[in-house]
N, C-alpha and C. Protein backbone atom coordinates (compact mmCIF):
# COMPACT_ATOMS: atom_id res chain seq x y z
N UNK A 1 0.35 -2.57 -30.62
CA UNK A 1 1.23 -2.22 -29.53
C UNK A 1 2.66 -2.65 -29.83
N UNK A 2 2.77 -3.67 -30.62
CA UNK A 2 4.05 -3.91 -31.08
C UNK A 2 5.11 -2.72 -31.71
N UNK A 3 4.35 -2.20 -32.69
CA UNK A 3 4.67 -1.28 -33.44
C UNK A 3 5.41 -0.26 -32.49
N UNK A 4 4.32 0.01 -31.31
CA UNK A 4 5.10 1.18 -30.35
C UNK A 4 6.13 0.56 -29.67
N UNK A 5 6.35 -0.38 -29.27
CA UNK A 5 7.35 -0.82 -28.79
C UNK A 5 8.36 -1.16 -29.54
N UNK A 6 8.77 -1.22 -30.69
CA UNK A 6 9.92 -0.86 -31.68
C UNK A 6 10.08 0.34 -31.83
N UNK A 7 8.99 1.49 -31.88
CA UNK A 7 9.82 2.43 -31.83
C UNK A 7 10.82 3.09 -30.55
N UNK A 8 9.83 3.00 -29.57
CA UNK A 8 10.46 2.65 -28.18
C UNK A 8 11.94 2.18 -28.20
N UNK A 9 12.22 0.86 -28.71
CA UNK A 9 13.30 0.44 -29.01
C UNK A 9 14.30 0.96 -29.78
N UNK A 10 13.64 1.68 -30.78
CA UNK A 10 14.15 2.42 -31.60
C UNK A 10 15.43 3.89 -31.20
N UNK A 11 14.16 4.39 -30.35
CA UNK A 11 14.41 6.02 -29.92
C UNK A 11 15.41 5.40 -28.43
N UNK A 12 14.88 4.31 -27.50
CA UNK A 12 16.51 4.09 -26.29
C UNK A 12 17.58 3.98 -27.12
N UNK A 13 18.14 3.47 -28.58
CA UNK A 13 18.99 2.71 -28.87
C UNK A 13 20.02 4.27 -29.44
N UNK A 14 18.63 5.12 -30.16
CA UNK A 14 19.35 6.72 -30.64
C UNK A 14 19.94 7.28 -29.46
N UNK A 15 18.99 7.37 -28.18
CA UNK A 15 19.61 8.05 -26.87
C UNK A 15 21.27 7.36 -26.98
N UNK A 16 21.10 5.99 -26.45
CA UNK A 16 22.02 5.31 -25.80
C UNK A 16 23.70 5.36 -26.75
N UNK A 17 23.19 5.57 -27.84
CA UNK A 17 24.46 5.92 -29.14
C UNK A 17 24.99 7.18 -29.18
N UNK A 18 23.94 7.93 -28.59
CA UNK A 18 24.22 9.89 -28.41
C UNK A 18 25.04 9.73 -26.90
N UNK A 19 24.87 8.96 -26.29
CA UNK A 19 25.62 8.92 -24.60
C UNK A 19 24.62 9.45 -23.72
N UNK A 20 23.16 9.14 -24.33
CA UNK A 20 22.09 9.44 -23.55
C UNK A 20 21.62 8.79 -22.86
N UNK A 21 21.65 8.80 -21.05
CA UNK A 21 21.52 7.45 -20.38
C UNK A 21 19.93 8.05 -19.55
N UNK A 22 19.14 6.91 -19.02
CA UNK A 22 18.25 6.99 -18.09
C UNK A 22 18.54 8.15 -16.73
N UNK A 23 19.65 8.83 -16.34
CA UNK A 23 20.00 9.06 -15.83
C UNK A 23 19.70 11.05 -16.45
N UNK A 24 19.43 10.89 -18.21
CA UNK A 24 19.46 12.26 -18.64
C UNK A 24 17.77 12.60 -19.01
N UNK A 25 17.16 11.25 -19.56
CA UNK A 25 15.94 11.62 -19.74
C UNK A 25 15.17 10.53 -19.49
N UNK A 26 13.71 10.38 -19.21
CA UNK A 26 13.05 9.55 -18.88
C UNK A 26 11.77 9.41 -20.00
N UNK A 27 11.18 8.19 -20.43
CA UNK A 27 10.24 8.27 -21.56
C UNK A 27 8.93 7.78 -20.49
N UNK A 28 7.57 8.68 -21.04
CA UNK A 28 6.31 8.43 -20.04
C UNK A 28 5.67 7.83 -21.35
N UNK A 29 4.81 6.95 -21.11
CA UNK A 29 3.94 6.59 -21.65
C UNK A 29 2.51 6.12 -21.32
N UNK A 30 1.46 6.90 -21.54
CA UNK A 30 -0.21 7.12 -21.30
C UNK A 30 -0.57 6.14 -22.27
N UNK A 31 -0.96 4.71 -21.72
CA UNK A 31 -1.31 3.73 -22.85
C UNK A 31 -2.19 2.83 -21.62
N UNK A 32 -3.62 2.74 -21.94
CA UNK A 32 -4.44 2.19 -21.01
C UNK A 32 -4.08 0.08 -21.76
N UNK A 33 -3.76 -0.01 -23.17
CA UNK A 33 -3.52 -0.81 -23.28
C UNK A 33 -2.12 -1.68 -22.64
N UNK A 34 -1.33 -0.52 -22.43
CA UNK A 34 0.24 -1.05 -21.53
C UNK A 34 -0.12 -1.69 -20.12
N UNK A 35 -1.07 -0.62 -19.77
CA UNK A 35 -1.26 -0.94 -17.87
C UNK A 35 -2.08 -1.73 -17.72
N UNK A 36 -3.25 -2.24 -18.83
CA UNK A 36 -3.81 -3.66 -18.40
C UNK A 36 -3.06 -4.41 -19.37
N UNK A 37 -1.90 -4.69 -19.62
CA UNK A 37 -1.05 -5.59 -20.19
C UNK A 37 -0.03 -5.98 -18.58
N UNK A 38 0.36 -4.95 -18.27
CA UNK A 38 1.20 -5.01 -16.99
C UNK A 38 0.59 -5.49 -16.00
N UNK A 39 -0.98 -4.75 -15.76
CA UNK A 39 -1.75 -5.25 -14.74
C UNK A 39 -2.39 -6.55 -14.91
N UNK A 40 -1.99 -7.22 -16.16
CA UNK A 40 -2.79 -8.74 -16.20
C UNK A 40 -1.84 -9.06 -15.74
N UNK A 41 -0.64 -8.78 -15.41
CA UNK A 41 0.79 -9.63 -15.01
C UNK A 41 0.52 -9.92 -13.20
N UNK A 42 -0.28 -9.28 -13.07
CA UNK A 42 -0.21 -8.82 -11.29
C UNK A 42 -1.90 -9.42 -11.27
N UNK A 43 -2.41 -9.88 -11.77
CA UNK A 43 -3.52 -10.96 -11.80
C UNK A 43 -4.66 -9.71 -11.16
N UNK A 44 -3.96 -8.38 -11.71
CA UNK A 44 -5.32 -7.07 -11.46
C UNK A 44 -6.55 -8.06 -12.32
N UNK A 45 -7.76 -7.72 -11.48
CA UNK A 45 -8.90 -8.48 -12.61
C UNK A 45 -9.83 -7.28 -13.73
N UNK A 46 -10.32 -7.30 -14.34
CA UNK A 46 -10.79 -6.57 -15.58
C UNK A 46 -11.69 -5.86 -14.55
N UNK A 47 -12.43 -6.11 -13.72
CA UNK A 47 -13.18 -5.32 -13.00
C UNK A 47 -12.67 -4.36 -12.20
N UNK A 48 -11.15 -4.55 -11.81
CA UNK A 48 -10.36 -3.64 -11.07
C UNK A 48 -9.97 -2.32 -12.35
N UNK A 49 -9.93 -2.73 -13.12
CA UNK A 49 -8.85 -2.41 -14.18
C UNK A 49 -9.45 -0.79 -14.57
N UNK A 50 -10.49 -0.41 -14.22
CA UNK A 50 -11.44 1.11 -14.09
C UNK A 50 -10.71 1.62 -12.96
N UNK A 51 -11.22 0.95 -11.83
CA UNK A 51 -10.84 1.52 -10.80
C UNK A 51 -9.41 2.30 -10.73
N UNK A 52 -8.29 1.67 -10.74
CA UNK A 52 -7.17 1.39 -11.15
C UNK A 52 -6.75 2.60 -12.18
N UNK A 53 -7.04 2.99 -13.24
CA UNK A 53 -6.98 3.78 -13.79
C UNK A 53 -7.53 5.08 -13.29
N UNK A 54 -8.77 5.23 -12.82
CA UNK A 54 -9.09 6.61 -11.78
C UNK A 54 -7.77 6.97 -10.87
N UNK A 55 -7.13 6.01 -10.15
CA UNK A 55 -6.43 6.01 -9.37
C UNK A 55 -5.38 6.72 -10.18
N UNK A 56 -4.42 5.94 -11.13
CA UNK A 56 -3.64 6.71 -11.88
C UNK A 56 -3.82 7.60 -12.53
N UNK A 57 -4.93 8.05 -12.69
CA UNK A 57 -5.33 9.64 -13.78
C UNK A 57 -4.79 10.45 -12.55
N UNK A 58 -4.79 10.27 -10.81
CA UNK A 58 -4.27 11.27 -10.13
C UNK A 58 -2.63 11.11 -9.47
N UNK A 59 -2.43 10.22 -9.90
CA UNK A 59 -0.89 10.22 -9.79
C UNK A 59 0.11 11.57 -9.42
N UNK A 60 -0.09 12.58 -10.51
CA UNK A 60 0.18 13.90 -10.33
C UNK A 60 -0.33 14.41 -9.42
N UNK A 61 -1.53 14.47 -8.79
CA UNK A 61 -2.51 15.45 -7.83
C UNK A 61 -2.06 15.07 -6.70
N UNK A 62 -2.02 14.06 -6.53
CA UNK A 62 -1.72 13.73 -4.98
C UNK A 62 -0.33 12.91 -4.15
N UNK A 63 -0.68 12.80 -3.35
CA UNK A 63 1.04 12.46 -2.39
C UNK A 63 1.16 10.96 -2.63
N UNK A 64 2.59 10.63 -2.66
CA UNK A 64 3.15 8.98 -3.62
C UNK A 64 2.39 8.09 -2.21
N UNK A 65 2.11 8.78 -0.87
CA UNK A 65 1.43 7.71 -0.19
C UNK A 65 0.33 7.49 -0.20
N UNK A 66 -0.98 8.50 -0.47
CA UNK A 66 -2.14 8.24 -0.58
C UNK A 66 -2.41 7.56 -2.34
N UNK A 67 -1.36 7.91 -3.14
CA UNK A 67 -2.10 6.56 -4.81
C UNK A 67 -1.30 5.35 -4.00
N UNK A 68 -0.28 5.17 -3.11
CA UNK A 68 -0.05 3.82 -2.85
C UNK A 68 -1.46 3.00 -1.87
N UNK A 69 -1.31 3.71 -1.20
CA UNK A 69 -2.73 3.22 -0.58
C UNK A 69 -4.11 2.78 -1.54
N UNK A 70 -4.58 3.93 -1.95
CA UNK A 70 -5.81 3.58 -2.60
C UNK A 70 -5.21 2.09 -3.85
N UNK A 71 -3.82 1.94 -4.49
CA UNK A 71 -3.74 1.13 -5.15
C UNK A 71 -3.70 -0.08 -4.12
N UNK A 72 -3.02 -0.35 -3.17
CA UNK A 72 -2.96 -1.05 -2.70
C UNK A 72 -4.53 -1.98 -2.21
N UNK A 73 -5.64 -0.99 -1.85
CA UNK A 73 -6.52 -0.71 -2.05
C UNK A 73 -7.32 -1.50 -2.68
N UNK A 74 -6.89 -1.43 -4.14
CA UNK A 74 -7.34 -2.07 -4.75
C UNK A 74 -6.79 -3.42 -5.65
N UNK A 75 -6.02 -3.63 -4.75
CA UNK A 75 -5.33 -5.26 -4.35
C UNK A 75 -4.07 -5.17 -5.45
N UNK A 76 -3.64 -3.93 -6.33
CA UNK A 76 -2.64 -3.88 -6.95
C UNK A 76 -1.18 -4.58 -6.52
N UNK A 77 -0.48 -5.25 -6.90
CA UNK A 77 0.97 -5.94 -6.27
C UNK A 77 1.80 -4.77 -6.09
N UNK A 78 2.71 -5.01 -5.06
CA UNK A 78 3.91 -4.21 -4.19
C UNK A 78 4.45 -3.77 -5.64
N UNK A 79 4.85 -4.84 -6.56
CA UNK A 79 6.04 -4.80 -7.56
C UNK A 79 5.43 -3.69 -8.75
N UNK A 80 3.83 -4.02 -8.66
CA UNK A 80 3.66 -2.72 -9.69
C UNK A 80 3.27 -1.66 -9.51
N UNK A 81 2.96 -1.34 -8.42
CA UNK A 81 2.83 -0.08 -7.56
C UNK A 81 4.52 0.82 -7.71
N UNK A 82 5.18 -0.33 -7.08
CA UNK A 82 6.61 0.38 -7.00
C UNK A 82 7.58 0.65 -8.41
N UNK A 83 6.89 -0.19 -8.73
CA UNK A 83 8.31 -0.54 -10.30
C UNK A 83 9.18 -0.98 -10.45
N UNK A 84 8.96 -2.01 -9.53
CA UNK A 84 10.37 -3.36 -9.22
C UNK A 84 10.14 -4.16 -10.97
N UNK A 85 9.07 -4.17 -11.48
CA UNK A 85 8.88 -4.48 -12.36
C UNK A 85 9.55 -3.91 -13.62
N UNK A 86 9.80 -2.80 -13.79
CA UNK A 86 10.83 -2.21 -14.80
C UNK A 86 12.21 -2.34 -14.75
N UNK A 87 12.59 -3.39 -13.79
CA UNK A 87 13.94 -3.89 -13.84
C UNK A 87 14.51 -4.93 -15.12
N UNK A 88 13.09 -5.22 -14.90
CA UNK A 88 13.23 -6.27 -16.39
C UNK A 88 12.66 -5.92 -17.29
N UNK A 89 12.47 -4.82 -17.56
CA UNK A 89 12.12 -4.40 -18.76
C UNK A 89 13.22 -4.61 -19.83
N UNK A 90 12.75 -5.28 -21.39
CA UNK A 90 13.99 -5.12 -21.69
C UNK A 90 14.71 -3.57 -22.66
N UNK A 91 13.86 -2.66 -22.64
CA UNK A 91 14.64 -1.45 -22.43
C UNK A 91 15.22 -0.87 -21.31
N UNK A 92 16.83 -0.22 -21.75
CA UNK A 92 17.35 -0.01 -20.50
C UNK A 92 17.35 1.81 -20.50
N UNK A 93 16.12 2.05 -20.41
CA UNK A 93 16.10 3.34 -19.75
C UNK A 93 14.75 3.14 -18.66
N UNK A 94 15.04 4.26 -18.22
CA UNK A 94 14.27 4.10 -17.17
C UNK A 94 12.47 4.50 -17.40
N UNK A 95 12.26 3.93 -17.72
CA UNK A 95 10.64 4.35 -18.01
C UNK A 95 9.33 3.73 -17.14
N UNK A 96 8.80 4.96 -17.31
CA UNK A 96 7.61 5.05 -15.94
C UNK A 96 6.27 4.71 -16.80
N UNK A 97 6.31 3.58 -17.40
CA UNK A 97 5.20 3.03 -18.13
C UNK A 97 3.62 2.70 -17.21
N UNK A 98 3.59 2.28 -15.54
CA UNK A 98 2.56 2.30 -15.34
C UNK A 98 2.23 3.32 -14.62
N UNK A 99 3.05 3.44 -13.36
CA UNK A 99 3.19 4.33 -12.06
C UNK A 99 4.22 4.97 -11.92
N UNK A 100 4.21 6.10 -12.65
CA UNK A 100 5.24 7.25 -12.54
C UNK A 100 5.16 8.07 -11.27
N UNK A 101 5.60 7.28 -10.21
CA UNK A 101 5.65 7.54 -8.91
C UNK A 101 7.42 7.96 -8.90
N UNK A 102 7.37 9.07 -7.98
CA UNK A 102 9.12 9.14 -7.37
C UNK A 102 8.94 7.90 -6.30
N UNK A 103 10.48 7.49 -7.06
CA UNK A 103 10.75 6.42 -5.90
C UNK A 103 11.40 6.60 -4.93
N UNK A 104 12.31 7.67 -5.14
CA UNK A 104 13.32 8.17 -3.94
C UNK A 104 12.78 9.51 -3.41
C-alpha cells in the first residue's frame, strides 16, 4: 500500500505543477485495504468491516441519507462517514478515498 501511495503522491504533485487543483479533478480510490486502514482509525471492528463495505458497494445507488444512516447504523464515526477526515490527509487534493459521498 505504500507503493500506491507514492504514486498518489506522485500524480497530486504532476496535477499541482500543471495548475491542477482539487477544484479541477478528483482521484477515487476502490481499495478494501484503505477503508479498513481508515476504518481501524474510527475503532470500526473487523466484524463490522463486511458489513460496512456492502454499505459502500451502494454508495452510487442510493440517496447520501439512507448510506448515512445504514453507516451510522453500523456505529461508523460522524468524521468518516462525512470526510472531516480528509482534511488531514497529507495530499492536498481532494480525494474520496472512503465515502465518496457529495458533501454539498
Amino acid at each position: 500500500m505504500e507503493a500506491e501511495a507514492e504514486i498518489l503522491a506522485a500524480i497530486t504533485t504532476f496535477f499541482l505543477r500543471l495548475g491542477i487543483t482539487s477544484s479541477d479533478v478528483g482521484i477515487k480510490i476502490s481499495s478494501r485495504k484503505v477503508l479498513q486502514a481508515v476504518l481501524s482509525c474510527y475503532d470500526v471492528s473487523d466484524e463490522s468491516f463486511a458489513p460496512v463495505c456492502v454499505v459502500v458497494d451502494k454508495i452510487e445507488k442510493l440517496p447520501r441519507e439512507k448510506i448515512v444512516e445504514e453507516l451510522a447504523g453500523l456505529n461508523v464515526a460522524a468524521e468518516a462517514i462525512d470526510g472531516r477526515w480528509l482534511h488531514s490527509f497529507p495530499i492536498p487534493l481532494n480525494l474520496s478515498l472512503v465515502f465518496p459521498l457529495p458533501l454539498k
